[in-house]
Protein backbone atom coordinates (compact mmCIF):
# COMPACT_ATOMS: atom_id res chain seq x y z
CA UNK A 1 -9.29 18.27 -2.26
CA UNK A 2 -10.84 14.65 -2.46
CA UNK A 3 -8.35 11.62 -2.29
CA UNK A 4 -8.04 11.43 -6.16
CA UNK A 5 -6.71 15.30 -6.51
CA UNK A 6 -4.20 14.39 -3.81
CA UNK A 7 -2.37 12.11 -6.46
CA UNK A 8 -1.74 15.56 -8.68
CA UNK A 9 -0.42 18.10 -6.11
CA UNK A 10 3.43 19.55 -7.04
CA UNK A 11 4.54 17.62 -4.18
CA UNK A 12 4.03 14.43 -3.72
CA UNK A 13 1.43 12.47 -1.75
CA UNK A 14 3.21 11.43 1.55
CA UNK A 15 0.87 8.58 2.69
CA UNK A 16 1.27 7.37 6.10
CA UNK A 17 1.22 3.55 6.26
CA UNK A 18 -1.19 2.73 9.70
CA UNK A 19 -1.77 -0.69 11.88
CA UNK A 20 -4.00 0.37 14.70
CA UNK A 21 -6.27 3.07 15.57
CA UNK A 22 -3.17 4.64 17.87
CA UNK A 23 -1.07 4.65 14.28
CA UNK A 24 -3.21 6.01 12.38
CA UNK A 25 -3.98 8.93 15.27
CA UNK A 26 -0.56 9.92 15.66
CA UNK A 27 -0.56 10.28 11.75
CA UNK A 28 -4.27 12.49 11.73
CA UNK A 29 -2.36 14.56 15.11
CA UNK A 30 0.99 15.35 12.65
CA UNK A 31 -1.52 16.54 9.76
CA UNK A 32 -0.73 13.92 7.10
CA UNK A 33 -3.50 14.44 4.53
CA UNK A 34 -3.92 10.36 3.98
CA UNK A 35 -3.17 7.30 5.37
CA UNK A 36 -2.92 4.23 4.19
CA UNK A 37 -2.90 0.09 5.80
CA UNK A 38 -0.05 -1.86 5.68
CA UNK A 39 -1.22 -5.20 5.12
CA UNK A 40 2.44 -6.51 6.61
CA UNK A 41 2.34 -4.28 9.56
CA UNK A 42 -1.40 -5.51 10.27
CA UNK A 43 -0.35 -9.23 9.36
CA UNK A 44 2.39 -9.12 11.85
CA UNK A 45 0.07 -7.06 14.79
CA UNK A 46 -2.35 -9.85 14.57
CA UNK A 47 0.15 -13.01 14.21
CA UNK A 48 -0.08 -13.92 10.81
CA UNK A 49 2.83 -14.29 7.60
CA UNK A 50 2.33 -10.90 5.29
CA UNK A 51 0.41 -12.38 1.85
CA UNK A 52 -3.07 -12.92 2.92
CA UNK A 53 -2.27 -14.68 5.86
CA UNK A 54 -5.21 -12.78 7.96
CA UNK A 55 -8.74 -13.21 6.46
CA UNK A 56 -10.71 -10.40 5.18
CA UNK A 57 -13.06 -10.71 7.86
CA UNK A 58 -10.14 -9.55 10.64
CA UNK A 59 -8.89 -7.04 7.70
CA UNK A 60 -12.18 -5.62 7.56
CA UNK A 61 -12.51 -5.54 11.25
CA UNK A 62 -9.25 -3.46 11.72
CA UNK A 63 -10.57 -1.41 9.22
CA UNK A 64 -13.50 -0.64 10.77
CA UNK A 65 -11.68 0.73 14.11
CA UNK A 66 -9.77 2.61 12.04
CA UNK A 67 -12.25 4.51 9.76
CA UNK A 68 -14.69 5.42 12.88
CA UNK A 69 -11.67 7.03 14.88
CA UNK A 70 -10.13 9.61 11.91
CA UNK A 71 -11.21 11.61 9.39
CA UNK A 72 -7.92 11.70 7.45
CA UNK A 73 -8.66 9.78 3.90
CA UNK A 74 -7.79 6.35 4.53
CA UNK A 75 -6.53 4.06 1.67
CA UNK A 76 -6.49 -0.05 2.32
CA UNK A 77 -4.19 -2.33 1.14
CA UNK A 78 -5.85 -5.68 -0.15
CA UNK A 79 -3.27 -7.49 -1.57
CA UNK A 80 -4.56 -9.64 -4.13
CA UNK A 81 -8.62 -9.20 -3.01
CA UNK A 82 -8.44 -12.31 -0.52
CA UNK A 83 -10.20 -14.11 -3.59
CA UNK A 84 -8.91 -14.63 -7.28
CA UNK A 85 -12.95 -14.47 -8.15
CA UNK A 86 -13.37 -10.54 -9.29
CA UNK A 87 -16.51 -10.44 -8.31
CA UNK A 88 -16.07 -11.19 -4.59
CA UNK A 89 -12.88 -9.00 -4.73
CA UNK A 90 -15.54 -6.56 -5.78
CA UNK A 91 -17.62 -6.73 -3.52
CA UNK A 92 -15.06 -6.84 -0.70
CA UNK A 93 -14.20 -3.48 -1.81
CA UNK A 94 -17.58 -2.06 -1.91
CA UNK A 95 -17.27 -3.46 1.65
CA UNK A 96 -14.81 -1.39 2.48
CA UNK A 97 -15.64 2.18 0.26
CA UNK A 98 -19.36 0.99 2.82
CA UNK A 99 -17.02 1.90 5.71
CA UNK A 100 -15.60 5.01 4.65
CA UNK A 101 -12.24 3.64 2.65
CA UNK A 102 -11.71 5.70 -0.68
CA UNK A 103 -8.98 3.54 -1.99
CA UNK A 104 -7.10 0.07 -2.53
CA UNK A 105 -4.26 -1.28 -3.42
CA UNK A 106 -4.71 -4.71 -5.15
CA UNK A 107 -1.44 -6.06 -6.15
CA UNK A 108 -0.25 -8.67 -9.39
CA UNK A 109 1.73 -11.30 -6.89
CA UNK A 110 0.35 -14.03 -4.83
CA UNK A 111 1.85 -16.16 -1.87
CA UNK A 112 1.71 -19.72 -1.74
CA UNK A 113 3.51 -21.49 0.98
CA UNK A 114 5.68 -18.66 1.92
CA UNK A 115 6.85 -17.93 -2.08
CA UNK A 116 5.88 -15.03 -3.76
CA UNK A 117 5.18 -15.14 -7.15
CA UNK A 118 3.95 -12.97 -10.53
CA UNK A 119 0.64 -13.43 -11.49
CA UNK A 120 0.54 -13.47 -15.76
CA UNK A 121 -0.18 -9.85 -16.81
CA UNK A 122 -2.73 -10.87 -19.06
CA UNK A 123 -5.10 -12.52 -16.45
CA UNK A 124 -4.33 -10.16 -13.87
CA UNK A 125 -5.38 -7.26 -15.86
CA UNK A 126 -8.92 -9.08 -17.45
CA UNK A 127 -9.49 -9.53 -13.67
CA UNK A 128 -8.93 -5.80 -12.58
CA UNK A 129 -11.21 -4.66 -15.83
CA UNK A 130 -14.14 -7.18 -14.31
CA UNK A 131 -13.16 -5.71 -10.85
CA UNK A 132 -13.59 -2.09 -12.41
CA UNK A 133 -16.73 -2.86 -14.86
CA UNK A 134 -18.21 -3.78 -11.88
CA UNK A 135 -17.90 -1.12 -9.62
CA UNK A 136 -18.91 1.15 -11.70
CA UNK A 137 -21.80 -0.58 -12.28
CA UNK A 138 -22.71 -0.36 -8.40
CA UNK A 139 -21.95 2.82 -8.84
CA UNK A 140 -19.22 2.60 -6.16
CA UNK A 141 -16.03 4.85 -6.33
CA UNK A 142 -12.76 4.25 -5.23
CA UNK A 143 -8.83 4.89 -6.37
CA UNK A 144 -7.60 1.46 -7.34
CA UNK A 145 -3.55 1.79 -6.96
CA UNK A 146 -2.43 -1.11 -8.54
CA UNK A 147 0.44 -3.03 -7.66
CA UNK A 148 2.85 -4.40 -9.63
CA UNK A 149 5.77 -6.30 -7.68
CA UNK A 150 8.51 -6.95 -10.95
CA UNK A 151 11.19 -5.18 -9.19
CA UNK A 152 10.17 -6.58 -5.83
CA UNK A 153 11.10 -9.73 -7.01
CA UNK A 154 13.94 -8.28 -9.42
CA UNK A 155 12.68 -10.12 -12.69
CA UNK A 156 14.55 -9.79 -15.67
CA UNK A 157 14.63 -6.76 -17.65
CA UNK A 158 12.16 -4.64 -14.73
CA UNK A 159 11.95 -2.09 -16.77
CA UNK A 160 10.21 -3.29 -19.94
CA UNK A 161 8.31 -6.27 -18.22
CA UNK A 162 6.54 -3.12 -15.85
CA UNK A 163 5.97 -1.06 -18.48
CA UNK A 164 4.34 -3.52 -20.01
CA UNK A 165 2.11 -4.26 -17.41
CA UNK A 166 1.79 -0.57 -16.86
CA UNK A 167 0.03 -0.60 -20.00
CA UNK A 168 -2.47 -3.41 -19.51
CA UNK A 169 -3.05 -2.01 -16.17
CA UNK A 170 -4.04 1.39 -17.14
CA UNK A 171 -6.25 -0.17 -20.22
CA UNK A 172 -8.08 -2.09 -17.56
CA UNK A 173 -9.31 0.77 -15.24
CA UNK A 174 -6.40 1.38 -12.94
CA UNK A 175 -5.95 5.08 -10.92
CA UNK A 176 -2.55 4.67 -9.74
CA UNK A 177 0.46 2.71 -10.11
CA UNK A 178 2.49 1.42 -7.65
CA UNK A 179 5.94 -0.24 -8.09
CA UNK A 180 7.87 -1.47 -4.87
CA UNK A 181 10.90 -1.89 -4.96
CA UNK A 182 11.67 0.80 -7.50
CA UNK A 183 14.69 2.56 -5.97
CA UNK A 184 17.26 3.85 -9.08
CA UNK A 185 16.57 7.49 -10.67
CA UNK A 186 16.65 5.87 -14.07
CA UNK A 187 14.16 3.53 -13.31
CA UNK A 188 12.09 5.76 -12.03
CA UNK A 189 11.80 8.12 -14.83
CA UNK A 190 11.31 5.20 -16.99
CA UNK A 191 8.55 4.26 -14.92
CA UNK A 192 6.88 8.10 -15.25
CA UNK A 193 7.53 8.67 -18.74
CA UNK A 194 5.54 5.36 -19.63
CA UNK A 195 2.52 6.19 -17.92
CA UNK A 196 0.10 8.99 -17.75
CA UNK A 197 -1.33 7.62 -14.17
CA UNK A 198 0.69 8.41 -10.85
CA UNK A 199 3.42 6.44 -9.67
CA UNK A 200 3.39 5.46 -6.32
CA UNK A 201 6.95 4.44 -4.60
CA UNK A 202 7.45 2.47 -1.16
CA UNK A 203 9.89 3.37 1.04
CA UNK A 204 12.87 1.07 0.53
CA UNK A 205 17.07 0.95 1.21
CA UNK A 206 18.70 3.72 -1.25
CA UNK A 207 15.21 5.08 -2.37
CA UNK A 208 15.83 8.79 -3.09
CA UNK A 209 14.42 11.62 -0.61
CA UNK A 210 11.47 13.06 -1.10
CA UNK A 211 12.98 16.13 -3.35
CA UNK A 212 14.02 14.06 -5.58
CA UNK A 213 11.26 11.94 -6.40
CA UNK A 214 9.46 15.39 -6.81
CA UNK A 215 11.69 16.14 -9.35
CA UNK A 216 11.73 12.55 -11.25
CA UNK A 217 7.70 12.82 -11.28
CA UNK A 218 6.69 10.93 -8.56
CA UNK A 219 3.67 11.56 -7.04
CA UNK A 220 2.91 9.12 -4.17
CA UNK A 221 5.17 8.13 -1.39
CA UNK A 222 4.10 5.12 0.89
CA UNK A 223 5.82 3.79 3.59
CA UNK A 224 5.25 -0.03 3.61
CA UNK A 225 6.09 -1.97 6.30
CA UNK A 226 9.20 -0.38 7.69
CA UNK A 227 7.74 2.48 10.26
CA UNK A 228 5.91 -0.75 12.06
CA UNK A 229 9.42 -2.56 11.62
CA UNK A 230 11.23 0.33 12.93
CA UNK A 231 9.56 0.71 16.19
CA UNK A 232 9.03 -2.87 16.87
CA UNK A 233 12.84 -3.07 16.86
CA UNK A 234 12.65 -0.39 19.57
CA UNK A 235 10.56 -2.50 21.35
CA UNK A 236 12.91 -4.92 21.49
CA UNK A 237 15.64 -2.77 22.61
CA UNK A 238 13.71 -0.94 25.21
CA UNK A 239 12.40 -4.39 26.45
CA UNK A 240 16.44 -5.99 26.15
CA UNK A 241 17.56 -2.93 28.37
CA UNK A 242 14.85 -3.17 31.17
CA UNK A 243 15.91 -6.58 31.95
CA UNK A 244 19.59 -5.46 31.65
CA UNK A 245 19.43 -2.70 34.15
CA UNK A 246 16.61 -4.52 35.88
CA UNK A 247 14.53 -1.17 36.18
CA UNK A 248 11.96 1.02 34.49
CA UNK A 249 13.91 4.01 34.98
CA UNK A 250 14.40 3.94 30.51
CA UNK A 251 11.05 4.67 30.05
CA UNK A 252 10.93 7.54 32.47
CA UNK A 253 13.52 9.44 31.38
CA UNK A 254 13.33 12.80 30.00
């Protein structure tokens, strides 16, 4: 089953979200069937502010580790394409598809100075079609999952505003949708019923189990940043109690 067919199983796609070549093992070892990078969790590994604060050079470099080490399908988040030129966002991902990737997620918000903010739907989506025209061009295939962050940043009326650039989104070559953020059964099935392509949802507080979204029609589930987040806050803890019992005896218990 190639990475596309994964996106129309009964079940959803469970996509584990991956850092590090030790990440992205433990997720091959537990028989995920893809995996996915979290541009947050690798921002954060490597010292930088999520929202293109790495380059695509280090991004690409991670990548690489990754992509020799399993043979899981491996998706890569690019945020906005480290360029708002289509054509080097293109080629970037023909960079990556080079290396083995066999999707991206290229999302419709942009950071400047720590804010983030909508792109306009209209520009966004003539950039994805040159983005798509030219891939196919180079004759270079990959699932674009395209992100679209209205209810990440709660704009008015989420529903319509995303199904409206649902529909721009899909006319401009996109595989997949993916809407952050996206946590309430009714918005959900809004979401489904106004698009034919998958909808991907991120894990998030009060997002339905996985049942559920099965039933509502969802049929990717990614993880985000929160694993990473998670068991750095372990870290911490294990790290907080070392010094507080001044011993290693924590980490060697059974």
């Amino acid at each position: 089953m190639n990475f596309k067919e994964l996106h129309q199983q009964s079940s959803p796609l469970l996509i584990a979200n991956v850092w590090d070549v030790p990440s992205a093992l433990a997720a091959e070892n537990l028989q995920f069937q893809a995996l996915g990078t979290s541009s947050a969790a690798i921002a954060a590994m490597l010292g930088y502010p999520d929202g293109e604060g790495l380059s695509f050079e280090e991004l690409k470099y991670i990548v690489k580790q990754i992509v020799t080490r399993v043979k899981t399908p491996l998706s890569v988040d690019i945020e906005g394409g480290y360029s708002r030129d289509p054509l080097a966002i293109a080629e970037h991902i023909q960079q990556l598809v080079a290396l083995g990737v066999v999707g991206v997620n290229i999302e419709d918000s942009v950071v400047t100075k720590g804010e983030r903010t909508l792109e306009d739907a209209t520009i966004f989506a003539e950039r994805l079609k040159t983005i798509k025209t030219q891939l196919d061009k180079n004759q270079v295939s990959v699932f674009l999952n395209i992100r679209t962050d209205t209810f990440l940043l709660q704009v008015p009326d989420s529903v319509n505003t995303t199904q409206v650039r649902i529909k721009l989104y899909e006319e401009a070559g996109a595989d997949g949708i993916f809407v952050p953020g996206l946590v309430q059964t009714k918005d959900i099935t809004a979401i489904v019923q106004a698009t034919t392509l998958p909808l991907n949802v991120m894990s998030f507080p009060g997002l339905p189990d996985f049942a559920e979204l099965q039933s509502l029609g969802v049929k990717r589930i990614s993880m985000g940043n929160f694993v990473h987040h998670h068991i750095y806050q372990q870290h911490t803890q294990t790290l907080q109690q070392i010094l507080s019992e001044q011993s290693f005896s924590l980490i060697f218990r059974s």
